[in-house]
PDB file of N, CA and C in Angstrom:
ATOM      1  N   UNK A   1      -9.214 -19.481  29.442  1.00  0.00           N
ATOM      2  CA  UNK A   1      -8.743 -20.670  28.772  1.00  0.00           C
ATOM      3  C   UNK A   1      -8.030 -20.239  27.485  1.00  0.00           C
ATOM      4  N   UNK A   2      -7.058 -20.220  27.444  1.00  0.00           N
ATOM      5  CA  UNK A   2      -5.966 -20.294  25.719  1.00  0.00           C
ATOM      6  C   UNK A   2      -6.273 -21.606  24.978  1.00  0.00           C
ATOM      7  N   UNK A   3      -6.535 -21.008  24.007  1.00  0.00           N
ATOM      8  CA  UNK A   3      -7.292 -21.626  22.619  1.00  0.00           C
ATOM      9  C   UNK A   3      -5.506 -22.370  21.731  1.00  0.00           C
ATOM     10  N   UNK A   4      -5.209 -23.156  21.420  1.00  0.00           N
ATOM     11  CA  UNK A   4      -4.054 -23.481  20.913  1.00  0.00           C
ATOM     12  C   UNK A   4      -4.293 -23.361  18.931  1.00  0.00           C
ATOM     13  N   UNK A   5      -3.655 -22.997  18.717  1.00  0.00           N
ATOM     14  CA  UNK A   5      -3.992 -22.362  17.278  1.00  0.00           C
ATOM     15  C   UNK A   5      -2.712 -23.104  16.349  1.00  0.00           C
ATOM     16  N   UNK A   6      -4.017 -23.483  15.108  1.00  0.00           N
ATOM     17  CA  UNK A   6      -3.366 -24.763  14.414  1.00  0.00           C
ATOM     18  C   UNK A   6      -3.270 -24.183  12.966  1.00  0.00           C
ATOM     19  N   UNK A   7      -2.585 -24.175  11.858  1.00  0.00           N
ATOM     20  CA  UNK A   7      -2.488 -23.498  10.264  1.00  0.00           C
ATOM     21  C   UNK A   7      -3.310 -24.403   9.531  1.00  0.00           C
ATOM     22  N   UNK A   8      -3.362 -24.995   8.689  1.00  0.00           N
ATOM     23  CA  UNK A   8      -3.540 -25.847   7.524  1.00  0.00           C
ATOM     24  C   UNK A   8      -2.229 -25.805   6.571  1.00  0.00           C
ATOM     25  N   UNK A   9      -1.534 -26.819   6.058  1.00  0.00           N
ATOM     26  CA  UNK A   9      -0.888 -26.276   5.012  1.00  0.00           C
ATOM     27  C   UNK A   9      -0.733 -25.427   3.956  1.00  0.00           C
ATOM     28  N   UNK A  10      -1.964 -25.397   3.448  1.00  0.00           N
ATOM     29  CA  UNK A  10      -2.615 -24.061   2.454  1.00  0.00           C
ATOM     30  C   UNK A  10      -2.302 -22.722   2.904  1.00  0.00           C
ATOM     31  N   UNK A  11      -2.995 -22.808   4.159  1.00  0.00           N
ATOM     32  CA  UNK A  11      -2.819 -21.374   5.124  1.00  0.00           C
ATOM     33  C   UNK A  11      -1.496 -20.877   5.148  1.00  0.00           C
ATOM     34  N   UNK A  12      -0.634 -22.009   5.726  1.00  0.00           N
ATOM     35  CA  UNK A  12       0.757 -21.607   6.144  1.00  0.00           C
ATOM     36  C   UNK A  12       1.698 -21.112   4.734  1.00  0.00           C
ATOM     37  N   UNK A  13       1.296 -21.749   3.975  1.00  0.00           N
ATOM     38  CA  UNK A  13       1.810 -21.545   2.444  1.00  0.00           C
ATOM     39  C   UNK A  13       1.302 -19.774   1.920  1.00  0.00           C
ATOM     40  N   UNK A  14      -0.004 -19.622   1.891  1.00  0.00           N
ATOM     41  CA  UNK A  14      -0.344 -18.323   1.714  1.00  0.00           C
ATOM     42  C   UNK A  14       0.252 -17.758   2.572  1.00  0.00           C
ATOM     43  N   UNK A  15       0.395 -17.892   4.359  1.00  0.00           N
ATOM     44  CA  UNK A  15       1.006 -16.662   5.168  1.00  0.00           C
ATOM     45  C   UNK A  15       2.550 -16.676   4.771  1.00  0.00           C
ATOM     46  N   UNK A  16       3.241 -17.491   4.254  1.00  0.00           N
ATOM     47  CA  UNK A  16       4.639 -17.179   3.807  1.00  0.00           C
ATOM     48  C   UNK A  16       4.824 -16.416   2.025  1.00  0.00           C
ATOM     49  N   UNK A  17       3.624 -16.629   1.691  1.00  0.00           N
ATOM     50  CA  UNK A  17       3.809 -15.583   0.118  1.00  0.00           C
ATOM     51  C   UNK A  17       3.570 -14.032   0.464  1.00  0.00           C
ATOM     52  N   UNK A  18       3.361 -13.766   1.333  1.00  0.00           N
ATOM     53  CA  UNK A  18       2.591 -12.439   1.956  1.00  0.00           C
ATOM     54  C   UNK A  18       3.781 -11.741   2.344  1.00  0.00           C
ATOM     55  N   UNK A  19       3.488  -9.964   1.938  1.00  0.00           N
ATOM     56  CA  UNK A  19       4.818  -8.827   2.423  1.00  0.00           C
ATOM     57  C   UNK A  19       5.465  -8.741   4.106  1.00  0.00           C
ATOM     58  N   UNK A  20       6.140  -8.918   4.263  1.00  0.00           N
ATOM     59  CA  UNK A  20       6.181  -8.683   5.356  1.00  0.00           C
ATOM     60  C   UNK A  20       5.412  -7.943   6.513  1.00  0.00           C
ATOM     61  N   UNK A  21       5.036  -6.914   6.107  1.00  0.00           N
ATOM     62  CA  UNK A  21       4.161  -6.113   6.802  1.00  0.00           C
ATOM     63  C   UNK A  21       2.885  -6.590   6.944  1.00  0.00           C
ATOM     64  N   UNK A  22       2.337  -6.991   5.833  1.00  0.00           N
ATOM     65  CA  UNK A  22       1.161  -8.299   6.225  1.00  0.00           C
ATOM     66  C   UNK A  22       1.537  -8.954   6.961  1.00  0.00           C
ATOM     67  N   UNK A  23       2.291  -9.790   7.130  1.00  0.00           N
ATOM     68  CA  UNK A  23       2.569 -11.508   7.012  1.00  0.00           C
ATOM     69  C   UNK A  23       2.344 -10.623   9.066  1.00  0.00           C
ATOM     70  N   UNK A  24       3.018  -9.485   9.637  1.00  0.00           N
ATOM     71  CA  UNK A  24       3.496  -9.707  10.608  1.00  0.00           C
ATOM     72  C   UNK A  24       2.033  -8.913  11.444  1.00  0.00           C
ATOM     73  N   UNK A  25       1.406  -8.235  10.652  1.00  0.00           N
ATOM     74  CA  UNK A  25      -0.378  -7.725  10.761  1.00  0.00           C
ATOM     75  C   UNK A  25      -1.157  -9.264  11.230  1.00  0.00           C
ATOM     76  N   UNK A  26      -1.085 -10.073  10.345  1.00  0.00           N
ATOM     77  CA  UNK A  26      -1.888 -11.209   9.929  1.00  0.00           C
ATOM     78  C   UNK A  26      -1.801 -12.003  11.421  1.00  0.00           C
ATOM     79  N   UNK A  27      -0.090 -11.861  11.690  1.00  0.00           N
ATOM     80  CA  UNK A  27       0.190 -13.516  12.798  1.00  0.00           C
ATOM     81  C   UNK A  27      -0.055 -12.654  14.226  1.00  0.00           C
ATOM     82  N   UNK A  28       0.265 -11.483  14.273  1.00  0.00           N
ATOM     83  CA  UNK A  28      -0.708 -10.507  15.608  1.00  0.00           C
ATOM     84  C   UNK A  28      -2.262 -10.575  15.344  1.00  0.00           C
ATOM     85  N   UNK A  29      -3.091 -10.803  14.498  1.00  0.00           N
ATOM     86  CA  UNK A  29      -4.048 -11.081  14.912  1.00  0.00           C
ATOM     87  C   UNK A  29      -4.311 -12.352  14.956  1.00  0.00           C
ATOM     88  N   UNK A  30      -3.356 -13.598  14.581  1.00  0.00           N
ATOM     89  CA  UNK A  30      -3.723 -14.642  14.745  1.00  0.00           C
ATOM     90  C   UNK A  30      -3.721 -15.100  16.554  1.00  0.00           C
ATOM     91  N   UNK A  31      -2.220 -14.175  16.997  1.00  0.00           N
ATOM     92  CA  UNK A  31      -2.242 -14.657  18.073  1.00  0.00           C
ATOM     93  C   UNK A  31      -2.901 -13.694  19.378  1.00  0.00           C
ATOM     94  N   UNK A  32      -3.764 -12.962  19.213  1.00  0.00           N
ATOM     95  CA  UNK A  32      -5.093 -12.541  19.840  1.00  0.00           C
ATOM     96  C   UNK A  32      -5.906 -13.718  19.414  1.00  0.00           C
ATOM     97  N   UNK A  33      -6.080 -14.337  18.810  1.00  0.00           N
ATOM     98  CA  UNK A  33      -7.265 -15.496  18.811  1.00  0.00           C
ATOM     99  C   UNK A  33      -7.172 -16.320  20.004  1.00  0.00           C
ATOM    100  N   UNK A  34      -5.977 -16.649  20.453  1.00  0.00           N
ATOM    101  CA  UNK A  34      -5.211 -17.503  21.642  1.00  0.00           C
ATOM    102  C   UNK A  34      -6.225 -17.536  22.646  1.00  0.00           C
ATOM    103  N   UNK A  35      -6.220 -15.975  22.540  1.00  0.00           N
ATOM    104  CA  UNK A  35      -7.122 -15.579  24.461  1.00  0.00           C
ATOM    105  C   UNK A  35      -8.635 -15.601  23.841  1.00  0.00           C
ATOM    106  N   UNK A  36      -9.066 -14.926  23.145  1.00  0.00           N
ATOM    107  CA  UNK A  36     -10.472 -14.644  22.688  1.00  0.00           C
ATOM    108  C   UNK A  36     -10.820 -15.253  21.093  1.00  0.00           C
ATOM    109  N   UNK A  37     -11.035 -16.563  20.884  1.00  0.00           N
ATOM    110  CA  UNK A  37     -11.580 -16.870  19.733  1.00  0.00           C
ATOM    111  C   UNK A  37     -12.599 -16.275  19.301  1.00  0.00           C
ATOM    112  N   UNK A  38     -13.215 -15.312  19.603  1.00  0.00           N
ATOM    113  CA  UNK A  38     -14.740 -14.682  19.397  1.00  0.00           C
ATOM    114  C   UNK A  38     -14.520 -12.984  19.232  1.00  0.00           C
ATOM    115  N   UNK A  39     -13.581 -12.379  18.595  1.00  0.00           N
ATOM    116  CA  UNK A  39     -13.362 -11.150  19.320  1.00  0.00           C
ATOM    117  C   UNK A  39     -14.356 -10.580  18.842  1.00  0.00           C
ATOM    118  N   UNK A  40     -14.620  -9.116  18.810  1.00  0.00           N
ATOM    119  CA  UNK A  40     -16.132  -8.366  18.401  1.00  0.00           C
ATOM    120  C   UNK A  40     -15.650  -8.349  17.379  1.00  0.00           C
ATOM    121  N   UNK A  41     -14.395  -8.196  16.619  1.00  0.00           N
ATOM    122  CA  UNK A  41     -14.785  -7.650  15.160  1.00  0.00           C
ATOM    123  C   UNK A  41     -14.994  -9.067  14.098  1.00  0.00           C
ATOM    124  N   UNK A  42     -14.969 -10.292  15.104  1.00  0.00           N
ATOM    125  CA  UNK A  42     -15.206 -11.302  13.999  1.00  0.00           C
ATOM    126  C   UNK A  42     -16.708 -11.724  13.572  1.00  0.00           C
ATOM    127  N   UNK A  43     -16.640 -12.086  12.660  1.00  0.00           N
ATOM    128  CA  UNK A  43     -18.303 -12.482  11.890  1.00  0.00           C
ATOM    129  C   UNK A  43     -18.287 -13.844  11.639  1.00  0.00           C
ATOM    130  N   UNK A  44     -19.119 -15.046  12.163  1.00  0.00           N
ATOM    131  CA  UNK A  44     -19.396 -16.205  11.242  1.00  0.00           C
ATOM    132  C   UNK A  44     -20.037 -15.960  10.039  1.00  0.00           C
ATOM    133  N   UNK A  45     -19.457 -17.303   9.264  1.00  0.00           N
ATOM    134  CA  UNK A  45     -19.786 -16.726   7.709  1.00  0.00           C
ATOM    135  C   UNK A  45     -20.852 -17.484   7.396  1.00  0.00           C
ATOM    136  N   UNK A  46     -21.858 -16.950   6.694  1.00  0.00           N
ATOM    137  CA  UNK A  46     -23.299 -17.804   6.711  1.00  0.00           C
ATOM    138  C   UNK A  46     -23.121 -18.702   5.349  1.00  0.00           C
ATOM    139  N   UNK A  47     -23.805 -19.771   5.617  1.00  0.00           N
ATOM    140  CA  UNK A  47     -23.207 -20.725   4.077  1.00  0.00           C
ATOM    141  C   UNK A  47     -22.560 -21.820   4.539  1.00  0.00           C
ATOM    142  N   UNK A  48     -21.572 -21.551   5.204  1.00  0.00           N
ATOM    143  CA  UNK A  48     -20.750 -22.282   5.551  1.00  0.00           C
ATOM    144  C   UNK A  48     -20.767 -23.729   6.490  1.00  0.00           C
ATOM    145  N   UNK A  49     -19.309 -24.081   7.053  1.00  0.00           N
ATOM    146  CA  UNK A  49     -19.843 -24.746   8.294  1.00  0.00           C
ATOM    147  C   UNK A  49     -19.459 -24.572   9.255  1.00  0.00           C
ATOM    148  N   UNK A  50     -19.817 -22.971   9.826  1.00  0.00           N
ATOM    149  CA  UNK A  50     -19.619 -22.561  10.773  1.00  0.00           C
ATOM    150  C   UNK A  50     -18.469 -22.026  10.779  1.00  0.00           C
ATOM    151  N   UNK A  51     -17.435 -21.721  10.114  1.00  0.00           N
ATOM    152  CA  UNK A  51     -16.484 -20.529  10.094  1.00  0.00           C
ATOM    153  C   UNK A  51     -16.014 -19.546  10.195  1.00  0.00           C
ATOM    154  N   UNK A  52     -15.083 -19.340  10.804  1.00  0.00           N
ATOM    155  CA  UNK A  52     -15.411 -17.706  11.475  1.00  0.00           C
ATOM    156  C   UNK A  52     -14.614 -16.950  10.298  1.00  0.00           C
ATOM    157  N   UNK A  53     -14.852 -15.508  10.667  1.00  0.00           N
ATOM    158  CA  UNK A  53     -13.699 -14.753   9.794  1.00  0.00           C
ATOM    159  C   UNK A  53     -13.381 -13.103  10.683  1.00  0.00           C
ATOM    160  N   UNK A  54     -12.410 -13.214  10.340  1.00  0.00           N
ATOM    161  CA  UNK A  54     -11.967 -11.995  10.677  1.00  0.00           C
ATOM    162  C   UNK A  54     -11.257 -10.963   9.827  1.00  0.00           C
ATOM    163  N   UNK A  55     -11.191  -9.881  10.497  1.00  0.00           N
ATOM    164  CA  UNK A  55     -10.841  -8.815   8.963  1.00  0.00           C
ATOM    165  C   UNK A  55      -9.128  -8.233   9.518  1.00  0.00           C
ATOM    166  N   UNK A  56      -8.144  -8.095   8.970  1.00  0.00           N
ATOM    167  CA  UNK A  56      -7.025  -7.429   9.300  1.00  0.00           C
ATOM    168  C   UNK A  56      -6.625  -6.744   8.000  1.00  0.00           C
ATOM    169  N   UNK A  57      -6.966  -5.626   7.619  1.00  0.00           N
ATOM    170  CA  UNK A  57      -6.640  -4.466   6.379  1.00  0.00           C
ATOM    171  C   UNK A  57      -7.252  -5.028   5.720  1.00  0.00           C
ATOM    172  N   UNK A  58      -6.639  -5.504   4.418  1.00  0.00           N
ATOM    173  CA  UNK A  58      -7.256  -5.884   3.392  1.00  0.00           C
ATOM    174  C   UNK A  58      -6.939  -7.036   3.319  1.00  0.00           C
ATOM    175  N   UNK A  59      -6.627  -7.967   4.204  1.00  0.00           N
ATOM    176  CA  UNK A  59      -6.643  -9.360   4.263  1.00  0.00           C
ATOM    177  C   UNK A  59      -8.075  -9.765   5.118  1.00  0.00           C
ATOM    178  N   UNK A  60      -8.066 -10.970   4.761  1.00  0.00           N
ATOM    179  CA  UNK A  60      -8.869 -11.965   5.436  1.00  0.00           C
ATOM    180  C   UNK A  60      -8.228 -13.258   6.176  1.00  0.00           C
ATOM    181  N   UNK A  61      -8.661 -13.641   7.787  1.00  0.00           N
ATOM    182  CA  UNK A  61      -8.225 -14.653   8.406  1.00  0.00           C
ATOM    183  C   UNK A  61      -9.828 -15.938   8.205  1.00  0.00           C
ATOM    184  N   UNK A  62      -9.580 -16.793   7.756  1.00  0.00           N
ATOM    185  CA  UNK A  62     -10.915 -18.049   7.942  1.00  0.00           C
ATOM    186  C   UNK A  62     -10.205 -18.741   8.860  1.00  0.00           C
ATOM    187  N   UNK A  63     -11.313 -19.017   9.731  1.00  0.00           N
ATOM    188  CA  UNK A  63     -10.771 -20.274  11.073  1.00  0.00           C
ATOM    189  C   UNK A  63     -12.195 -20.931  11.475  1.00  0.00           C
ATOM    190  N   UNK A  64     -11.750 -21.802  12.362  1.00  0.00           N
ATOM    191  CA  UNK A  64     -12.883 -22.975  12.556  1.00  0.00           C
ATOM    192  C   UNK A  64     -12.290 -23.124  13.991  1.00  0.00           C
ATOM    193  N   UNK A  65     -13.414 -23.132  14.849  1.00  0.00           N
ATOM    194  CA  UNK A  65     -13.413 -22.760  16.454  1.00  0.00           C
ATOM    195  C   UNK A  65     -13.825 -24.275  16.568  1.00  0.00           C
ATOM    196  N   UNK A  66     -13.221 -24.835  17.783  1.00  0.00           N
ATOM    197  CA  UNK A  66     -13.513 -26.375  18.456  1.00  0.00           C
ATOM    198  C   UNK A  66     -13.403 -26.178  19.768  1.00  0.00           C
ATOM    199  N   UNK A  67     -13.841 -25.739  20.264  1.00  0.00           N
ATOM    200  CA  UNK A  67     -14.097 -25.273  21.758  1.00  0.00           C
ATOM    201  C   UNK A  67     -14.122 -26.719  22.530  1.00  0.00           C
ATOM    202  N   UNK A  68     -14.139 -27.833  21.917  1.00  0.00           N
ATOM    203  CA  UNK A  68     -14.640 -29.496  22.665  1.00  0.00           C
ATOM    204  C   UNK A  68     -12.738 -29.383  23.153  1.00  0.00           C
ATOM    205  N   UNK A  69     -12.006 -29.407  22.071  1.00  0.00           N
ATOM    206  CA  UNK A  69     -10.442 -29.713  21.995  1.00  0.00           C
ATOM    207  C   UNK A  69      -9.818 -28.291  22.292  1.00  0.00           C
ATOM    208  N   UNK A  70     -10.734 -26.952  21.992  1.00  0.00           N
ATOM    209  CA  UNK A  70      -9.949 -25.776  22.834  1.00  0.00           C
ATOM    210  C   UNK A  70      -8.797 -25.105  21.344  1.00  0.00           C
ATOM    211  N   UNK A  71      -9.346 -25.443  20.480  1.00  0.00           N
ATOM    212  CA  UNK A  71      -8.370 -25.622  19.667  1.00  0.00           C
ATOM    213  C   UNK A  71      -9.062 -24.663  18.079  1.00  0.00           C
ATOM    214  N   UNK A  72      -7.928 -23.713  17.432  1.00  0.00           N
ATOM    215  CA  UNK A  72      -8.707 -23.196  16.453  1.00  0.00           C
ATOM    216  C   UNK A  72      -8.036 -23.791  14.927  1.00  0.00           C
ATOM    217  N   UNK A  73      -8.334 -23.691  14.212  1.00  0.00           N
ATOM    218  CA  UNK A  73      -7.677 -24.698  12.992  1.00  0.00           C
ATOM    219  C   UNK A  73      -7.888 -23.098  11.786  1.00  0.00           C
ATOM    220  N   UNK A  74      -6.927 -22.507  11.488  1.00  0.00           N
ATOM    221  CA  UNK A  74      -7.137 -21.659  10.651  1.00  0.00           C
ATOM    222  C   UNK A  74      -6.844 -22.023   9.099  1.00  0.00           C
ATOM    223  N   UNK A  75      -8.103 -21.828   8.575  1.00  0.00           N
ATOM    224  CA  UNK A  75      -8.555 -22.521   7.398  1.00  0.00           C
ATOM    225  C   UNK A  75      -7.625 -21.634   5.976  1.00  0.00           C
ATOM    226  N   UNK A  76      -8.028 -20.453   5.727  1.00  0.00           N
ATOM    227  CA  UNK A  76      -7.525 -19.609   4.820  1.00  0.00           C
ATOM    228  C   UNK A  76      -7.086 -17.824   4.863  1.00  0.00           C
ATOM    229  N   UNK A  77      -5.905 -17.775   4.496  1.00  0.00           N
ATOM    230  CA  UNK A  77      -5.645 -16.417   4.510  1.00  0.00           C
ATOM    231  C   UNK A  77      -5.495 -16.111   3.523  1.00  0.00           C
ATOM    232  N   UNK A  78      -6.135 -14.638   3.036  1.00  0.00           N
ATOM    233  CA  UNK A  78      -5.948 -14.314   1.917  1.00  0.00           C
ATOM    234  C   UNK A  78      -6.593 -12.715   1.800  1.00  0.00           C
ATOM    235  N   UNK A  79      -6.398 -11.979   0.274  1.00  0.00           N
ATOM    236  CA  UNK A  79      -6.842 -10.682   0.263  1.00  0.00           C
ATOM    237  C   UNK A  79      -8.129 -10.946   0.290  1.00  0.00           C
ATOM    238  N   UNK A  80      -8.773  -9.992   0.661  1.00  0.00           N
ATOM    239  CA  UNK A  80     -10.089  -9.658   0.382  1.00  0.00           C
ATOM    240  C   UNK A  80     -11.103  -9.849  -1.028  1.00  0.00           C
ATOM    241  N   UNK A  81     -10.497  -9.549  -1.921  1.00  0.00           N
ATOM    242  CA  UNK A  81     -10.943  -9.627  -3.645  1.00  0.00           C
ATOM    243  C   UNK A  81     -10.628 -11.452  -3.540  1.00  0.00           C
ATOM    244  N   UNK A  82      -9.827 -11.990  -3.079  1.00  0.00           N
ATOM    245  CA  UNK A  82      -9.874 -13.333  -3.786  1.00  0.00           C
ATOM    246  C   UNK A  82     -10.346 -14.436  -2.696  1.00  0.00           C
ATOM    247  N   UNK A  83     -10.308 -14.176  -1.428  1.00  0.00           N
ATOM    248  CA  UNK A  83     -10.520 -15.229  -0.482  1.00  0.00           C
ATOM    249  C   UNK A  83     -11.963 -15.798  -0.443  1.00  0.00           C
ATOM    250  N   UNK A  84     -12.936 -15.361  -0.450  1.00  0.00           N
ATOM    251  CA  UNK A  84     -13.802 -16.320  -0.816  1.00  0.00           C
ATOM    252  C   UNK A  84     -14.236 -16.964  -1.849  1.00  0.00           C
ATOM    253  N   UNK A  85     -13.626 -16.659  -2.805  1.00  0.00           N
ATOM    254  CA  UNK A  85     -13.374 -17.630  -4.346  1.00  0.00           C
ATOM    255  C   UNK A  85     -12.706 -19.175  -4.151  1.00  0.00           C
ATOM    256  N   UNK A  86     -11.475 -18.892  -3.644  1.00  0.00           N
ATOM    257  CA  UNK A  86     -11.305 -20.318  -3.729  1.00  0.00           C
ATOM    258  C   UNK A  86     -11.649 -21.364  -2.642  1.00  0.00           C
ATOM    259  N   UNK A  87     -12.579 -21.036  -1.885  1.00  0.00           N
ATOM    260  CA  UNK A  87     -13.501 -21.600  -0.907  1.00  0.00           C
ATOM    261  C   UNK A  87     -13.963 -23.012  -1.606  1.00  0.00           C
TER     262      UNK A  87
END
């Protein structure tokens, strides 16, 4: 089943401030989420509500899995030092 994968405005705004070489790291692992929303290297984040995260260099991907609608809603991208701050 392919998972249809959704930004937030926030998100989409951070993935367009990002170097190229990120920006193009970041949207290859976004679109491996497609097939496998769960891959091994992702972690839910405890605290939360239920958010996943995943690691690509020194960025961070936040997303929110809806398996009812098939659908992933990616919450925040950002470096590592600042992404769970402005949570």
């Amino acid at each position: 089943m392919r998972y249809t994968v959704e930004l937030t405005p926030s998100a989409a705004r951070r993935l367009k401030k990002l170097d190229p070489a990120a920006r193009a790291r970041i949207r290859g692992t976004i679109e491996l989420l497609h097939d496998n929303p769960r891959p091994p290297a992702a972690t839910q984040l405890v605290g939360g509500g239920g958010e996943w995260r995943v690691r690509t260099g020194d960025y961070r991907v936040i997303y929110d899995i809806d398996d009812h609608i098939v659908r992933i809603l990616v919450v925040a991208i950002g470096h590592r030092k600042d992404i769970y701050r402005r949570r």
